[in-house]
N, C-alpha and C. Protein backbone atom coordinates (compact mmCIF):
# COMPACT_ATOMS: atom_id res chain seq x y z
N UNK A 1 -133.71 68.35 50.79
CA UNK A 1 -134.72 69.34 51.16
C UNK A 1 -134.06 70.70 51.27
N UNK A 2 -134.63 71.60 50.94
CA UNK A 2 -134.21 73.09 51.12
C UNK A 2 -134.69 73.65 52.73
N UNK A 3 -134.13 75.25 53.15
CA UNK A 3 -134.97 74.94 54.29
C UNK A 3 -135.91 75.57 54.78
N UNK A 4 -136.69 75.80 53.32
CA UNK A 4 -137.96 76.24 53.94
C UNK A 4 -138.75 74.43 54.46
N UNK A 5 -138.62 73.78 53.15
CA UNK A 5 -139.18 72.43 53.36
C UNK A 5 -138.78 71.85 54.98
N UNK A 6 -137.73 71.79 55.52
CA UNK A 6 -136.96 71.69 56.85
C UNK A 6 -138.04 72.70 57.74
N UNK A 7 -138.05 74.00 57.49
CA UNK A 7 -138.70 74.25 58.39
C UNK A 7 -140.37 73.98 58.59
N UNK A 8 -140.85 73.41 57.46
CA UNK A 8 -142.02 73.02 57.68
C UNK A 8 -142.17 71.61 58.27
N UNK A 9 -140.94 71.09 58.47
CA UNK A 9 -141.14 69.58 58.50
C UNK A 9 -140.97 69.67 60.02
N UNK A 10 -140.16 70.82 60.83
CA UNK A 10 -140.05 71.00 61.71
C UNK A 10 -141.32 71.17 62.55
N UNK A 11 -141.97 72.70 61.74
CA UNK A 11 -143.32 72.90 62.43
C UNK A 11 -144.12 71.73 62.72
N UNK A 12 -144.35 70.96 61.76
CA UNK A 12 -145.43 70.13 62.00
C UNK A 12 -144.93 68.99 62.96
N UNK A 13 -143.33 69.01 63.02
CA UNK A 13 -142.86 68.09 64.21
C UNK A 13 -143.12 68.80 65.88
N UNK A 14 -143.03 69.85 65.62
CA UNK A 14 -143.39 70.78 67.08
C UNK A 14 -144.99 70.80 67.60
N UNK A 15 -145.99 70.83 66.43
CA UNK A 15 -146.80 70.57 66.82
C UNK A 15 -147.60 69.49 66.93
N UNK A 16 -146.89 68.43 66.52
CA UNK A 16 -147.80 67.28 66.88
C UNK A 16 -146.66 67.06 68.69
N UNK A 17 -145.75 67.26 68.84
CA UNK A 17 -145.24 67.37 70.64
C UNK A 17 -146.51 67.83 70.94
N UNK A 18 -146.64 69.21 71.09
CA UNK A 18 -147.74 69.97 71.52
C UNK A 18 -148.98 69.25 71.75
N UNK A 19 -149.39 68.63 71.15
CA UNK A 19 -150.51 67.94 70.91
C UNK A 19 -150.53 66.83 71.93
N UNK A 20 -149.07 66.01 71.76
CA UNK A 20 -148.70 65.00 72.08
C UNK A 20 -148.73 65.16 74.04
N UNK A 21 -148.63 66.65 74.29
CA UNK A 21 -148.21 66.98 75.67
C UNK A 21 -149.70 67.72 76.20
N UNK A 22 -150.23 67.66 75.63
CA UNK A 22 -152.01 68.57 76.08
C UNK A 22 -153.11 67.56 75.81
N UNK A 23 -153.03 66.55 75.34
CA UNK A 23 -154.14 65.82 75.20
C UNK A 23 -153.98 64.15 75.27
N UNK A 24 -155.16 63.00 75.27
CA UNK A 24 -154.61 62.22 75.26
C UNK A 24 -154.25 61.62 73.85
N UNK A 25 -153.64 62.48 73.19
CA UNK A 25 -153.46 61.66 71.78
C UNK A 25 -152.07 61.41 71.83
N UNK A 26 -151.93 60.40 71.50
CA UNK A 26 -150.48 59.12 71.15
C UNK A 26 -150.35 58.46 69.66
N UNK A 27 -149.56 58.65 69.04
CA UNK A 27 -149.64 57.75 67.74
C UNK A 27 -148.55 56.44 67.81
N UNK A 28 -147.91 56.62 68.52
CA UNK A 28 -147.16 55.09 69.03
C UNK A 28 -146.40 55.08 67.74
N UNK A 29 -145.78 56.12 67.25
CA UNK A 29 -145.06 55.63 66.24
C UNK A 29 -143.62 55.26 66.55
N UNK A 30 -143.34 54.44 66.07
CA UNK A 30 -141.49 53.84 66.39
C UNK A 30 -140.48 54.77 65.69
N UNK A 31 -139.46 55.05 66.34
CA UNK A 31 -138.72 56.05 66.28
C UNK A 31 -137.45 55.19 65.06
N UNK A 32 -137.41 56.07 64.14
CA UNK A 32 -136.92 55.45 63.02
C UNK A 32 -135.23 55.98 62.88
N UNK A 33 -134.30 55.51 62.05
CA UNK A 33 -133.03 55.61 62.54
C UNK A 33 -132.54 57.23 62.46
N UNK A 34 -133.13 57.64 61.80
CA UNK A 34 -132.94 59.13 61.08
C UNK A 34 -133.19 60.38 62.20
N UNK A 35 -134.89 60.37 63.30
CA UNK A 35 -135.12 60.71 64.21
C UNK A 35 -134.10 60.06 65.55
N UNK A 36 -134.06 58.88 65.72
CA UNK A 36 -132.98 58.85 66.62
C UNK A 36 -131.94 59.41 66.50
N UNK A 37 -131.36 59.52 65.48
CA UNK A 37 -129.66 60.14 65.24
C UNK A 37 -130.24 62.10 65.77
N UNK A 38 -131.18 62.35 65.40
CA UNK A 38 -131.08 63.94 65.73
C UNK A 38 -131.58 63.61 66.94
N UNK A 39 -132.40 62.90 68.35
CA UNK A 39 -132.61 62.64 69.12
C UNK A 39 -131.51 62.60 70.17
N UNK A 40 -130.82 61.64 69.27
CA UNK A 40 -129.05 61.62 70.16
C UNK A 40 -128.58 63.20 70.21
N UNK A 41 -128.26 63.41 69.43
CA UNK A 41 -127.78 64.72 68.78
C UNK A 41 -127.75 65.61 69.96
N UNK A 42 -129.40 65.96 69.65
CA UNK A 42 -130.36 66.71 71.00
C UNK A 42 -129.70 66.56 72.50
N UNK A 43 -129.43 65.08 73.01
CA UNK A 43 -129.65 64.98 74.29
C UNK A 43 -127.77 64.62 74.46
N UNK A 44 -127.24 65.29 73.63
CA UNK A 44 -125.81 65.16 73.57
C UNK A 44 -125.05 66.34 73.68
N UNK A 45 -125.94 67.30 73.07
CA UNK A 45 -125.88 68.92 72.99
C UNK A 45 -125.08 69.02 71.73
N UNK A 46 -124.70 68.22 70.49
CA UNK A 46 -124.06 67.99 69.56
C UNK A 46 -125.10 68.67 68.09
N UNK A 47 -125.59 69.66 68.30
CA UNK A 47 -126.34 69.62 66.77
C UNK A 47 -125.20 70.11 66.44
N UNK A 48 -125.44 69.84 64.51
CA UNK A 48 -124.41 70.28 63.61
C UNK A 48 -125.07 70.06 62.31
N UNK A 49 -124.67 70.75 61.77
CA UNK A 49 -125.26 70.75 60.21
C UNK A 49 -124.93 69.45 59.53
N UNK A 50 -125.69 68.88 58.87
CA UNK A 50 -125.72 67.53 58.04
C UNK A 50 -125.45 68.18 56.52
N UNK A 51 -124.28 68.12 56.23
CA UNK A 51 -123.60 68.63 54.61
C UNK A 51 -124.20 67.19 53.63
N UNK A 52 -125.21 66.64 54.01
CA UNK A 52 -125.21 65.46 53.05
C UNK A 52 -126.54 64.89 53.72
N UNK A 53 -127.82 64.16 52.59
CA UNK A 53 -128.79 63.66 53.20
C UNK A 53 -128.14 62.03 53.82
N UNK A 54 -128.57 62.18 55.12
CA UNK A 54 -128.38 60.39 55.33
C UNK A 54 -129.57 59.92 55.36
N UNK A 55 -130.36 60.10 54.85
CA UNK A 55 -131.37 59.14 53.96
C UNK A 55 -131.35 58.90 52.90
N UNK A 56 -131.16 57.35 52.86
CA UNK A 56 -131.29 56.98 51.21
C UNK A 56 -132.64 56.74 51.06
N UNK A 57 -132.28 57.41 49.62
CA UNK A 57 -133.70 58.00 48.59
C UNK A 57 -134.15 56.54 48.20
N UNK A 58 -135.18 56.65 47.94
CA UNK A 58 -135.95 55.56 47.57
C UNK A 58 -136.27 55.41 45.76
């Protein structure tokens, strides 16, 4: 992804929080290995640039 694509993938991750924190909407989705690793990241104080996708492409 380039980062405009990143930053859109972002927005729409910020606002479904938003959503997620003002109303009763929940999508119960399971947190997949890719969101956990930046989750860790987050609550580690460790961001760092990813020089390489760790998702394999399908």
């Amino acid at each position: 992804m380039n980062v405009d694509q990143h930053l859109k993938v972002a927005q729409w991750h910020m606002e479904q929080a938003r959503l997620h924190a003002t109303s009763e909407h929940a999508c119960g989705c399971p947190v997949n290995d890719h969101d956990q690793k930046a989750i860790d990241a987050v609550e580690a104080g460790m961001i760092e640039e990813e020089k390489s996708c760790s998702v394999p492409s399908k």
